[in-house]
N, C-alpha and C. Protein backbone atom coordinates (compact mmCIF):
# COMPACT_ATOMS: atom_id res chain seq x y z
N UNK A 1 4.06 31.44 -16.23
CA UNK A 1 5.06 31.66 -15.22
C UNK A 1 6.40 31.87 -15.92
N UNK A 2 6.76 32.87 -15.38
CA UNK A 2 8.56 33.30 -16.31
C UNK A 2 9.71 31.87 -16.14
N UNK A 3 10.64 32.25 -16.50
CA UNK A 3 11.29 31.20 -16.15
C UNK A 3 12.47 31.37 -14.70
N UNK A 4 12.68 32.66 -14.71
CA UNK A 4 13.27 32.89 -13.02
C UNK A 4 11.95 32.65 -12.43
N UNK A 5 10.94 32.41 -11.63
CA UNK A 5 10.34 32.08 -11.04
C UNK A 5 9.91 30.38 -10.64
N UNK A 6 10.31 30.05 -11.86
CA UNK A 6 10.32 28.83 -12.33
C UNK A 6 11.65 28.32 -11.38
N UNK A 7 12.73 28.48 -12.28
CA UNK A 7 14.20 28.20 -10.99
C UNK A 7 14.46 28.66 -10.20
N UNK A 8 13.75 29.55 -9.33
CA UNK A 8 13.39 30.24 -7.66
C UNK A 8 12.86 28.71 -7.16
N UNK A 9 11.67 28.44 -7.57
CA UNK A 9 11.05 26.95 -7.33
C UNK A 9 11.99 26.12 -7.11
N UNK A 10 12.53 25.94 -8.21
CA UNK A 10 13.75 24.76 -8.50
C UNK A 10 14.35 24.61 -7.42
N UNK A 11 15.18 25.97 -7.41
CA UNK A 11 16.11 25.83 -6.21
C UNK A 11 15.58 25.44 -4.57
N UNK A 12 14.69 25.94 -4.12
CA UNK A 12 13.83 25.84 -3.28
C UNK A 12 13.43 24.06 -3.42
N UNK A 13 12.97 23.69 -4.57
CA UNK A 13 12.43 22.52 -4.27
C UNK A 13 14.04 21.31 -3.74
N UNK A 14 14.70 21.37 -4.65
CA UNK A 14 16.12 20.98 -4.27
C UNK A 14 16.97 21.30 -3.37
N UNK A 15 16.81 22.28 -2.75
CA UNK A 15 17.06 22.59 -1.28
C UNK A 15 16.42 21.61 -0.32
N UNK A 16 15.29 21.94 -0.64
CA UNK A 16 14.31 20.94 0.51
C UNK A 16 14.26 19.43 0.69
N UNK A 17 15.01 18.74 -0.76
CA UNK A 17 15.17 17.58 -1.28
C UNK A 17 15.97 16.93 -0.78
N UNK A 18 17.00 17.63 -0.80
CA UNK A 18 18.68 17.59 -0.54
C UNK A 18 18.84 17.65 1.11
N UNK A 19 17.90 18.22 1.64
CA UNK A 19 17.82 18.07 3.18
C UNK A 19 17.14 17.03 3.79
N UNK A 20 16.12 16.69 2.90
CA UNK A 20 15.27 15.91 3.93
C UNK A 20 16.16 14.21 3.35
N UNK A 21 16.65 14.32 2.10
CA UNK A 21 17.67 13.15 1.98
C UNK A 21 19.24 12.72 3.10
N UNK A 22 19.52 14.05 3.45
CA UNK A 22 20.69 14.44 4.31
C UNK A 22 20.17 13.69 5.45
N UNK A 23 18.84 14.13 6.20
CA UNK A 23 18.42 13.63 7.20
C UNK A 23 17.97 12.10 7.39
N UNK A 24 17.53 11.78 6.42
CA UNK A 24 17.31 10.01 5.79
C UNK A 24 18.88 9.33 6.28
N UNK A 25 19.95 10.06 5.24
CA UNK A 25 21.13 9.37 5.66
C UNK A 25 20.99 9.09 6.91
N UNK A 26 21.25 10.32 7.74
CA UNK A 26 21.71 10.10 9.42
C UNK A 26 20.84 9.06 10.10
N UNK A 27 19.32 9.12 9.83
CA UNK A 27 18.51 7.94 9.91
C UNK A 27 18.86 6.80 10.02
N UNK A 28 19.30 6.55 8.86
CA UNK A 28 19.99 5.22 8.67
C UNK A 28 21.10 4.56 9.30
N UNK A 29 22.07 6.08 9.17
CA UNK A 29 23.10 5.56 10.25
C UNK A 29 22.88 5.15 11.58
N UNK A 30 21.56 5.79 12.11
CA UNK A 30 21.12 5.41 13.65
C UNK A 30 20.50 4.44 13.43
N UNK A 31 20.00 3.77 12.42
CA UNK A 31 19.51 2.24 12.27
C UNK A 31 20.47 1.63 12.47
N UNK A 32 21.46 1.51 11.41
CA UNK A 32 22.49 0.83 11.70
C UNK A 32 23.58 0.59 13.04
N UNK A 33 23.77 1.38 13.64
CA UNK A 33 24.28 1.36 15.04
C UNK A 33 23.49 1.02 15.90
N UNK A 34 21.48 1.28 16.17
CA UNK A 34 20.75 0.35 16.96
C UNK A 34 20.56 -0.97 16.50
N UNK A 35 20.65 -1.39 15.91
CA UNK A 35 20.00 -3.03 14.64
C UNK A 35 21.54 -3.64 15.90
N UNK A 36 22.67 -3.64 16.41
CA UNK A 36 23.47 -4.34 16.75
C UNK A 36 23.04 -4.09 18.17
N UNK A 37 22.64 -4.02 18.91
CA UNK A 37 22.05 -3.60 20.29
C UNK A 37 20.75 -4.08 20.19
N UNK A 38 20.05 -3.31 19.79
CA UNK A 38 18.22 -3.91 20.15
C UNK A 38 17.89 -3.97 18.25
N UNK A 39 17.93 -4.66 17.90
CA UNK A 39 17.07 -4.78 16.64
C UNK A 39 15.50 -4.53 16.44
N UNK A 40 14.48 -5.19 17.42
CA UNK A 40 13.47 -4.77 17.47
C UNK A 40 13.17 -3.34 17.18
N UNK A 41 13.85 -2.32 18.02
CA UNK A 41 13.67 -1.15 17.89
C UNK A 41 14.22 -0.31 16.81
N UNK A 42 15.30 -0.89 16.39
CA UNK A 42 15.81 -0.24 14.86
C UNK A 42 14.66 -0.28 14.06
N UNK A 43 14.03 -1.80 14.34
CA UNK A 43 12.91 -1.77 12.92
C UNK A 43 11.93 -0.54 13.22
N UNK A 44 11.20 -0.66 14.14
CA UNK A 44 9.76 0.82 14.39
C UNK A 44 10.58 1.95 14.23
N UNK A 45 11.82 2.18 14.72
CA UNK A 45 12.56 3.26 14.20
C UNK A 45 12.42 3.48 12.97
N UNK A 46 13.18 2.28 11.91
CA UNK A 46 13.18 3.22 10.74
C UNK A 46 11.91 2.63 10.06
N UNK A 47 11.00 2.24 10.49
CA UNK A 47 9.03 2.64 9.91
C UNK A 47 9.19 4.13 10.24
N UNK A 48 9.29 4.26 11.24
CA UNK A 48 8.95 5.77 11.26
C UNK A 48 10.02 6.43 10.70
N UNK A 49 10.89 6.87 10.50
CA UNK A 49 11.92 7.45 9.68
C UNK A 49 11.31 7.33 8.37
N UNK A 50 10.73 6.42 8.40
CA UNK A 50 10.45 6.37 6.51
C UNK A 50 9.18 6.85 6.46
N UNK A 51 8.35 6.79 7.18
CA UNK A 51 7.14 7.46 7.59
C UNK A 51 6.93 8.88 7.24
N UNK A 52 8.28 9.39 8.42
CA UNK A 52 8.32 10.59 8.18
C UNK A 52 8.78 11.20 6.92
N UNK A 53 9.91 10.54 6.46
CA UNK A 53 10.74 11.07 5.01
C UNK A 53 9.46 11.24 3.81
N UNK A 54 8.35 9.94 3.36
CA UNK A 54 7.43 10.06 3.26
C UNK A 54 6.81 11.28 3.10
N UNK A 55 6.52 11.43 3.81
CA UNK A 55 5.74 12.82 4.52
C UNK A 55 6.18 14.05 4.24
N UNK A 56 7.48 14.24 4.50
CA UNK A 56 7.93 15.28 4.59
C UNK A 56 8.06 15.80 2.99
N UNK A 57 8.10 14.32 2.11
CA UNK A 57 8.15 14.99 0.63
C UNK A 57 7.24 15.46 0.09
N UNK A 58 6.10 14.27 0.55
CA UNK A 58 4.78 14.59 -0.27
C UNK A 58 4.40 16.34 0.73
N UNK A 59 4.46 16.53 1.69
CA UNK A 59 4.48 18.04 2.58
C UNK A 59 5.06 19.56 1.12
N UNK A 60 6.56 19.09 1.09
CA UNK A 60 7.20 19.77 0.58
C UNK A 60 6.49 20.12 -1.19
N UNK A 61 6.36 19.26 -1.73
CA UNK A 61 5.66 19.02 -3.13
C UNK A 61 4.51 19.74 -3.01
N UNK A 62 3.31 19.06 -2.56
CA UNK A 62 2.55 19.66 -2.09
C UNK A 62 2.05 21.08 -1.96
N UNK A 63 2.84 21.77 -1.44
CA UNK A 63 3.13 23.08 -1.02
C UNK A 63 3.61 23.91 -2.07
N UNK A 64 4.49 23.03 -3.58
CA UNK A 64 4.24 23.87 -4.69
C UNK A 64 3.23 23.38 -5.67
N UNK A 65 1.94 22.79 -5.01
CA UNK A 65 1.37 22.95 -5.79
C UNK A 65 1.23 21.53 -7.31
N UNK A 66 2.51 21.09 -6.66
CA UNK A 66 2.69 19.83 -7.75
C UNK A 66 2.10 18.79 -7.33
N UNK A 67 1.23 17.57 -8.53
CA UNK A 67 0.22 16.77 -8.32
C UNK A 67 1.22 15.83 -8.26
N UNK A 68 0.91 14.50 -7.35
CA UNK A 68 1.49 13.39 -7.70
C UNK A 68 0.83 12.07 -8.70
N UNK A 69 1.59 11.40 -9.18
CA UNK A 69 1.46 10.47 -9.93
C UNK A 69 2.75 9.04 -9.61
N UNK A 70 1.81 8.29 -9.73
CA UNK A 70 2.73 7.02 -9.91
C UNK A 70 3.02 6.37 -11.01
N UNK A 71 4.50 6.18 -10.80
CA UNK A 71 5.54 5.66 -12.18
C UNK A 71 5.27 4.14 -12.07
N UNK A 72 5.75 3.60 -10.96
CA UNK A 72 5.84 2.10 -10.59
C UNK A 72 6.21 1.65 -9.16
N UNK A 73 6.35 0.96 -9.04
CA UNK A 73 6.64 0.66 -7.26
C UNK A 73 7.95 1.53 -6.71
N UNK A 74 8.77 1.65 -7.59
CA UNK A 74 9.74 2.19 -7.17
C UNK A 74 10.29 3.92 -7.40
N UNK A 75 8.93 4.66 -7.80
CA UNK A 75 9.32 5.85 -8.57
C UNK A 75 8.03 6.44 -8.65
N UNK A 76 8.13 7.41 -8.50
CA UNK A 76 7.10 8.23 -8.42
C UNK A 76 7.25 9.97 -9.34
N UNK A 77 6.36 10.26 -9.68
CA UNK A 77 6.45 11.53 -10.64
C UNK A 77 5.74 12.73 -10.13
N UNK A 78 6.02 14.24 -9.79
CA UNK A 78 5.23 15.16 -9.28
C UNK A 78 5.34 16.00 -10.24
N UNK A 79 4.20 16.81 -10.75
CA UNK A 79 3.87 18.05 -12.13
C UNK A 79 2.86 18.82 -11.47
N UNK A 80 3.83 20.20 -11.78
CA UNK A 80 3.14 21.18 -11.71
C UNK A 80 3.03 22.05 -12.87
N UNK A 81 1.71 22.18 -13.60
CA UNK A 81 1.77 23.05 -14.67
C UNK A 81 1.63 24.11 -14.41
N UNK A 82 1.54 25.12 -13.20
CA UNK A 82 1.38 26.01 -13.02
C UNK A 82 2.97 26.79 -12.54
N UNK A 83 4.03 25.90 -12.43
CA UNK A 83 5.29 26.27 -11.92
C UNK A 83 6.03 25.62 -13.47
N UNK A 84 5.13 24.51 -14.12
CA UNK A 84 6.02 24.32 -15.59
C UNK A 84 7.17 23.26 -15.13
N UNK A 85 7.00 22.63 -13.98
CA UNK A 85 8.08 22.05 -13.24
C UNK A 85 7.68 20.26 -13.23
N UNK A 86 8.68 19.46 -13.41
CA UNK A 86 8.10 18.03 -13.14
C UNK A 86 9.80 17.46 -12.45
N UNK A 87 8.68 16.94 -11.02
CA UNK A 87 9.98 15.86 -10.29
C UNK A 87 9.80 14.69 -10.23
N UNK A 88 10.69 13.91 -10.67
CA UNK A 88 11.06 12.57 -11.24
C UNK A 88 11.65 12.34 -9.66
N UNK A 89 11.28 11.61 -8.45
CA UNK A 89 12.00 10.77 -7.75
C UNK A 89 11.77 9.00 -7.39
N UNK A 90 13.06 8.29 -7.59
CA UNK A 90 13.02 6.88 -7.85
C UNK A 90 13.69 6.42 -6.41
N UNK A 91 13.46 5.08 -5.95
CA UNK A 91 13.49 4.73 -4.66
C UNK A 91 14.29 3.61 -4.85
N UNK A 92 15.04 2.98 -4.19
CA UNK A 92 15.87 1.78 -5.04
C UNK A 92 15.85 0.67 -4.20
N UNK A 93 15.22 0.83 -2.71
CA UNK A 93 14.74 -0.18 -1.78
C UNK A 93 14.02 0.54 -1.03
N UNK A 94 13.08 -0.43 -0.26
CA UNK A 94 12.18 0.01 0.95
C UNK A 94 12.73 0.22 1.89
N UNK A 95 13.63 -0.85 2.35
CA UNK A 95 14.39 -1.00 3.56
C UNK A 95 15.50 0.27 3.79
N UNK A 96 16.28 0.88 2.39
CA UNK A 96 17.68 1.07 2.05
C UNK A 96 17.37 2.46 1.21
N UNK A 97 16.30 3.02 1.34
CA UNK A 97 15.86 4.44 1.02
C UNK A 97 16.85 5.27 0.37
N UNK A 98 17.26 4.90 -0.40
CA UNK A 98 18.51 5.02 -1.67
C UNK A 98 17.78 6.14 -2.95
N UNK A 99 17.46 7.51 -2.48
CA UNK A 99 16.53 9.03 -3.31
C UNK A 99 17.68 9.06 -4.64
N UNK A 100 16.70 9.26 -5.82
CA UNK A 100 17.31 9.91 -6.82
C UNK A 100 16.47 10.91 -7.30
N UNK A 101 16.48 12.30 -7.74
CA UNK A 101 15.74 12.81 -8.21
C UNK A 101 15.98 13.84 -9.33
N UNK A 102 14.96 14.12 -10.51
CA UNK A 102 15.37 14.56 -11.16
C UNK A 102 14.46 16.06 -11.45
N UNK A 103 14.83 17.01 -11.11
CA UNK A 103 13.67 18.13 -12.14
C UNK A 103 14.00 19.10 -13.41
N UNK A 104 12.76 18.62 -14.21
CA UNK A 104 12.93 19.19 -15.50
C UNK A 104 11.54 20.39 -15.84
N UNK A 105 12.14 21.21 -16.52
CA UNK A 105 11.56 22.27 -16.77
C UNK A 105 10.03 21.83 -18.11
N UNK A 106 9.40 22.19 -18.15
CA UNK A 106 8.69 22.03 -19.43
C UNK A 106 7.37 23.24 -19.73
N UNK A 107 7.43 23.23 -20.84
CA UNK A 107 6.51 23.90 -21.40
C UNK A 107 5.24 23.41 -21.27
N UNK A 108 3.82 23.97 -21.53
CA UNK A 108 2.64 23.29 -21.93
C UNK A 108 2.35 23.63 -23.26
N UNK A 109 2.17 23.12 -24.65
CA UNK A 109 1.99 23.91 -25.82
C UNK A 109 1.16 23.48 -26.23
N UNK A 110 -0.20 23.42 -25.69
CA UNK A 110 -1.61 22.72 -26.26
C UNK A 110 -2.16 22.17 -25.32
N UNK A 111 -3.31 21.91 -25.29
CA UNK A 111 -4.37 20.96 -24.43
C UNK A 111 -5.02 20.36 -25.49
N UNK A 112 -5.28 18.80 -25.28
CA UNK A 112 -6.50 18.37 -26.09
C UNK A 112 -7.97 18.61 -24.99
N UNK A 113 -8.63 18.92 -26.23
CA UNK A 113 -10.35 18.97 -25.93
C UNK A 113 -10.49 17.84 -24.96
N UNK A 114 -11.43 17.86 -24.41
CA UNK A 114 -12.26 16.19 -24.07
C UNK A 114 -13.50 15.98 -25.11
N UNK A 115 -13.23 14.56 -25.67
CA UNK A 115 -14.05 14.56 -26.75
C UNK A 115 -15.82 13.99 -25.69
N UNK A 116 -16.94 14.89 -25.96
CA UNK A 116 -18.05 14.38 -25.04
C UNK A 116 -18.96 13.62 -25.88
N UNK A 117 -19.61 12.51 -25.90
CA UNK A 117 -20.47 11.89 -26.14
C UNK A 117 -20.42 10.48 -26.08
């Protein structure tokens, strides 16, 4: 894959990133303004808000093709060798859905064998 095709992706994937984080915010803000009125309902609210955010990444990823992998409880890693692309996003609470993400370009310059016997 060239490398403009590669940051066509990019941009696209960070577009999509950058929105569905935008929308998380506002989320939150409507947590925060129901949690002083009905609390009960803030909480199933933001399950599902996070549900969806969830979703909507692994959707977006997905869709290029990039595999997921897990870093640790709080971070997660998506690679696509076919786009040459890897996204690094880290989570900094459950409750407090605090996105960082990073994408880096990479090469593949070798495969090892699988050794059989």
């Amino acid at each position: 894959m060239g490398s403009e095709e590669a940051d066509t992706v990019a941009q696209e994937i960070m577009a999509a990133l950058d929105d569905l984080f935008r929308k998380e915010r506002r989320a939150r803000l409507q947590v925060s303004a129901l949690e002083e009125r009905q609390y009960a309902l803030a909480a199933t609210f933001r399950m599902v808000q996070d549900m969806e955010a969830d979703s909507a990444i692994e959707e977006a990823l997905a869709g290029y093709g990039f595999e997921y992998y897990t870093v640790d409880d709080d971070a997660e890693l998506w690679i696509s060798d076919e786009h040459g692309l890897m996204v690094f996003l880290s989570f900094t609470a459950p409750g407090g859905q605090y996105y960082n993400y990073r994408i880096v370009a990479f090469d593949i310059i070798g495969e090892e064998e699988e050794e059989s016997g």
